[in-house]
Protein backbone atom coordinates (compact mmCIF):
# COMPACT_ATOMS: atom_id res chain seq x y z
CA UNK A 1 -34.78 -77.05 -48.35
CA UNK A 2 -31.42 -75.64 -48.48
CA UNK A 3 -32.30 -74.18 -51.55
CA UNK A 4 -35.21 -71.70 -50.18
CA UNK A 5 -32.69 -70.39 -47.39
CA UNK A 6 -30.83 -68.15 -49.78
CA UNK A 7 -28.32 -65.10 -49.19
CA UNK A 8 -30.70 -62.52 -50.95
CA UNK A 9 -31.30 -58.98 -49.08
CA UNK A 10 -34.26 -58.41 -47.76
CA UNK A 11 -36.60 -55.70 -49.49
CA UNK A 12 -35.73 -53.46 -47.06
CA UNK A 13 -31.93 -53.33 -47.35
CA UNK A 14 -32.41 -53.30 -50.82
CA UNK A 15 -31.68 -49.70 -52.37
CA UNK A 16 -34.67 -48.07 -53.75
CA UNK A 17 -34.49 -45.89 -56.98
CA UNK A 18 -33.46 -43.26 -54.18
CA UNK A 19 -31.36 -45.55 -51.98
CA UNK A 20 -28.07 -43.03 -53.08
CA UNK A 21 -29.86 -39.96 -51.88
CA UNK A 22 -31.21 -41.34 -48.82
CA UNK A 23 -28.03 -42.43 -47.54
CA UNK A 24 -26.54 -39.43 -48.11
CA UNK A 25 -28.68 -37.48 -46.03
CA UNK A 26 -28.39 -39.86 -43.65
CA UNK A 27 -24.77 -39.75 -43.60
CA UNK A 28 -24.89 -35.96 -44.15
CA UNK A 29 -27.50 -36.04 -40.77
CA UNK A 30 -25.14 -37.66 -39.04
CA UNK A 31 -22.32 -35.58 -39.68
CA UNK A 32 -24.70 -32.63 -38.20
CA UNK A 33 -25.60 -35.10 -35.54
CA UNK A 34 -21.75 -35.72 -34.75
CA UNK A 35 -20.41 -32.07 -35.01
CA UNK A 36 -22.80 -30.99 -32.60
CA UNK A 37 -22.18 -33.32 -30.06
CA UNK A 38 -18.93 -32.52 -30.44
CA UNK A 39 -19.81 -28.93 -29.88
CA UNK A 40 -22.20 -29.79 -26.48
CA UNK A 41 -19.27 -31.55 -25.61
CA UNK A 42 -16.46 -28.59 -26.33
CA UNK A 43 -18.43 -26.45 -24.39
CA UNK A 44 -19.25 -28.69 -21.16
CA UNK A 45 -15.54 -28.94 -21.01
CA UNK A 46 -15.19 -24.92 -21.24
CA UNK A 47 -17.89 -24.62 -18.69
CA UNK A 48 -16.08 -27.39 -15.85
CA UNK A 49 -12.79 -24.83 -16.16
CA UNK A 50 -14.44 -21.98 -15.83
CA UNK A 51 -15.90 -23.56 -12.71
CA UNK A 52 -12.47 -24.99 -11.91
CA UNK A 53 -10.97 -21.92 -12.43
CA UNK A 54 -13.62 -19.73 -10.58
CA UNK A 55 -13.25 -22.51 -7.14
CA UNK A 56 -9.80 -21.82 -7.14
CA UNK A 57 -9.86 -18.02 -7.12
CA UNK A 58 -12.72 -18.48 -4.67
CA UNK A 59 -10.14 -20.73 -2.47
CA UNK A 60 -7.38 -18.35 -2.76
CA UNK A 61 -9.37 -15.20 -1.98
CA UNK A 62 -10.98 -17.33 1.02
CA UNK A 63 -7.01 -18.43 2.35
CA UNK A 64 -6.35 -14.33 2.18
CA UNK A 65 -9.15 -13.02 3.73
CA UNK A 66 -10.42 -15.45 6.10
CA UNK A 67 -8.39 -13.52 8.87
CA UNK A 68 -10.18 -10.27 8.41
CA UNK A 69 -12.01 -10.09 11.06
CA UNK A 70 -9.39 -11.40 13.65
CA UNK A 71 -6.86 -9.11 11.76
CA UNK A 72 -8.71 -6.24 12.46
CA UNK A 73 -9.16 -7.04 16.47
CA UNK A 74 -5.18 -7.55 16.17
CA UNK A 75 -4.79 -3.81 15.13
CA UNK A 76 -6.76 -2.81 18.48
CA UNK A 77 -3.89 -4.60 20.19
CA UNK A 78 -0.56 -3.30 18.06
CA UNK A 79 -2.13 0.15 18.48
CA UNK A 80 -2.33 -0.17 22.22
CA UNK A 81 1.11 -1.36 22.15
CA UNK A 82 2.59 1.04 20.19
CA UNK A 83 0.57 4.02 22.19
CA UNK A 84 2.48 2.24 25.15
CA UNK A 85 5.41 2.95 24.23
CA UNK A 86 5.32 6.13 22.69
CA UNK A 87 3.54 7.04 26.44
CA UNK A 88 7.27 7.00 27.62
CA UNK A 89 9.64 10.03 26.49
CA UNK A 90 12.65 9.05 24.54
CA UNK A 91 15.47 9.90 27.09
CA UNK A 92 13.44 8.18 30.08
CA UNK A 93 14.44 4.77 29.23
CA UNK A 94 17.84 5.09 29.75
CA UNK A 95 17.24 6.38 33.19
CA UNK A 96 14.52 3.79 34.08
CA UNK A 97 15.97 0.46 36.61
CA UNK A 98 16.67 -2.97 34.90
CA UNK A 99 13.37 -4.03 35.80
CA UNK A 100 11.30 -1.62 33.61
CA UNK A 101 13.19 -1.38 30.91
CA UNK A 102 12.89 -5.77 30.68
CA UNK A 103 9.26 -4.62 31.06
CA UNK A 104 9.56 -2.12 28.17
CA UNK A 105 11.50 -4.66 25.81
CA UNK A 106 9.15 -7.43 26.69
CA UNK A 107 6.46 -4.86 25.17
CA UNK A 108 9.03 -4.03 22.43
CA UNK A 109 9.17 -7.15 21.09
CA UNK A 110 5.94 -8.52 21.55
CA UNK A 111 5.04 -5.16 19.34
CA UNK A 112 7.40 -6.51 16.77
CA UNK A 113 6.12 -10.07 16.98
CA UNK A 114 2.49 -9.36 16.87
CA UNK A 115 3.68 -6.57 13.50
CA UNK A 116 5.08 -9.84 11.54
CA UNK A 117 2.33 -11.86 12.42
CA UNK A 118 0.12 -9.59 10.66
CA UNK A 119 2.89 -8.88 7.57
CA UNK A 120 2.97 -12.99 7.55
CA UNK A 121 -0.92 -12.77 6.93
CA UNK A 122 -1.11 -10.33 4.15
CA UNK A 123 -1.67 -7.41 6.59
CA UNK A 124 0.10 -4.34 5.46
CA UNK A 125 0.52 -0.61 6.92
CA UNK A 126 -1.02 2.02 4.38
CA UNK A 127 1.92 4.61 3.52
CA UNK A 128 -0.08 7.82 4.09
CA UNK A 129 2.18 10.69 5.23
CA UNK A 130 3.08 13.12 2.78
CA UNK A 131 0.70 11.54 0.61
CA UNK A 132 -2.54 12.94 -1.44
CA UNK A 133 -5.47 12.24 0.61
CA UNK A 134 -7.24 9.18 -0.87
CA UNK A 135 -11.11 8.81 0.47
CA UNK A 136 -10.77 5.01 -0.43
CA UNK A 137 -7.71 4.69 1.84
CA UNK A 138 -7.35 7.39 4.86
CA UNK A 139 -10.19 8.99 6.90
CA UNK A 140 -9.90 12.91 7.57
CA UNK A 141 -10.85 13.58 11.04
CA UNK A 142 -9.08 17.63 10.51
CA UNK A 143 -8.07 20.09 8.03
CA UNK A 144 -5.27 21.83 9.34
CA UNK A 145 -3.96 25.38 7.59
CA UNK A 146 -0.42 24.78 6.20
CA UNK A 147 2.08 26.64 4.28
CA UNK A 148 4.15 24.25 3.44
CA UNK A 149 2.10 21.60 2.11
CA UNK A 150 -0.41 21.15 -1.36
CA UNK A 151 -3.81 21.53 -0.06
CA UNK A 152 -4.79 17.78 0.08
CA UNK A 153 -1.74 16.70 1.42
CA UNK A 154 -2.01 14.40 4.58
CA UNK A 155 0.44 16.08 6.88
CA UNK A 156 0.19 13.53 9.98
CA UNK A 157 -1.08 10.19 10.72
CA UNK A 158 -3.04 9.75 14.12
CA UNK A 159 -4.08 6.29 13.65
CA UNK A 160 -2.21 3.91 11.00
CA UNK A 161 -4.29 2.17 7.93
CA UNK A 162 -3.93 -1.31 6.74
CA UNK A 163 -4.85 -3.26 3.70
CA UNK A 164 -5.38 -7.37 3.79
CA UNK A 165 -4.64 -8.24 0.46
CA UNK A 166 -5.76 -5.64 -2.07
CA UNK A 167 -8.82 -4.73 0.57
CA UNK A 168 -9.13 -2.36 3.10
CA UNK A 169 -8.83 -3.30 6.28
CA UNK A 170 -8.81 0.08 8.37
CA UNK A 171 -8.74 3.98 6.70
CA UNK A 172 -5.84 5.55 7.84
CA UNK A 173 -6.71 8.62 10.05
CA UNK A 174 -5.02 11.47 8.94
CA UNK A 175 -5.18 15.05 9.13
CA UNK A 176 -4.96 16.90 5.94
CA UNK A 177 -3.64 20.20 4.75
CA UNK A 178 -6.01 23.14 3.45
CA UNK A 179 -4.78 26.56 1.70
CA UNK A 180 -3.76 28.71 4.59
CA UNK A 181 -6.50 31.57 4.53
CA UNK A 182 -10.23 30.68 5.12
CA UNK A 183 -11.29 32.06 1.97
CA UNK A 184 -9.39 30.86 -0.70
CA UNK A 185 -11.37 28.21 -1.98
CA UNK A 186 -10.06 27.79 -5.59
CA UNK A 187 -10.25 24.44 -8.06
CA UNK A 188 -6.82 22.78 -6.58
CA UNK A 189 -9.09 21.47 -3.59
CA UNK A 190 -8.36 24.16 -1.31
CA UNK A 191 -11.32 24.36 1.35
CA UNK A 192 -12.37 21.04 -0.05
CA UNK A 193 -14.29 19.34 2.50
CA UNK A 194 -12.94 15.53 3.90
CA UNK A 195 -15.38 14.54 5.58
CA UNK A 196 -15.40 11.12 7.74
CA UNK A 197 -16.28 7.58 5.28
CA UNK A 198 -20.05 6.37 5.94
């Protein structure tokens, strides 16, 4: 009985006249088979850091932003502070009683305060005096004939700017210089209109 149960291979592991050829391609198919999972997998792993990568901007721009509209109801209040005191001349605080000027400083410093409080959150004053008149940063609300200045110019700022980040929060507005003379409209942007942003 023992003799029947021999080690021989089957028919079907036995190599056929093209048993070399068939196991190359097979090993050559598998090779393909292997190289491109290795490419699905490449690029899965590309695709979870660009994700990874595009969450954290996402999370950072959210952190920077997220006070924007609060911000901007905070510049209603350091405007009204700052027209407060500005309301008083400069030589009538020294004559005023102990009482108002405590008054005044409180106002002073809670000016100051609420200023840092804005700087801590990203919110920064737009430079705009003496500057070129930038549409994406200051809102013209006059043109104002001057001598002295480069058509363009913003000569005064009635209401401060601010950026929150790298956005804008609130357009500076500014009055800006034209060519003194109505009619001297040439290509330096002399009787250039500035209209107010939409």
């Amino acid at each position: 009985m023992a003799a029947d149960n021999n080690n021989d291979d089957l028919p079907e592991d036995q190599p056929g006249p093209n048993g070399a050829d068939d196991v190359a391609q097979e090993i050559s198919g598998l090779r393909a088979e292997i190289e491109a999972q290795k490419d699905r997998a490449l690029r899965a792993l590309a695709e979870v850091e660009n994700v990874r990568k595009r969450l954290e901007r996402e999370r950072d721009e959210a952190r920077i932003y997220s006070v924007t509209r609060f911000a901007r109801e905070m510049l209603t209040v350091a405007d009204n502070l700052t027209r407060a005191l500005a309301a008083l001349p400069d030589g009538a605080r020294a004559k005023t009683d102990d009482a108002l000027k405590a008054v005044l400083d409180g106002v002073d410093a809670t000016a100051r305060e609420l200023n840092a409080a804005l700087a801590r959150h990203g919110v920064k004053p737009i430079e705009a005096e003496g500057q070129r008149f930038d549409p994406n940063l200051h809102q013209a609300i006059a043109e104002v004939p001057s001598r002295d200045a480069q058509p363009g110019t913003v000569l005064s700022v009635v209401q401060p700017g601010y950026l929150i980040g790298d956005r804008l929060l609130r357009p500076a507005m500014v009055t800006v210089a034209k060519a003194d003379g109505a009619g001297s409209a040439s290509g330096n942007g002399a009787g250039q209109s500035f209209g107010s942003r939409a």
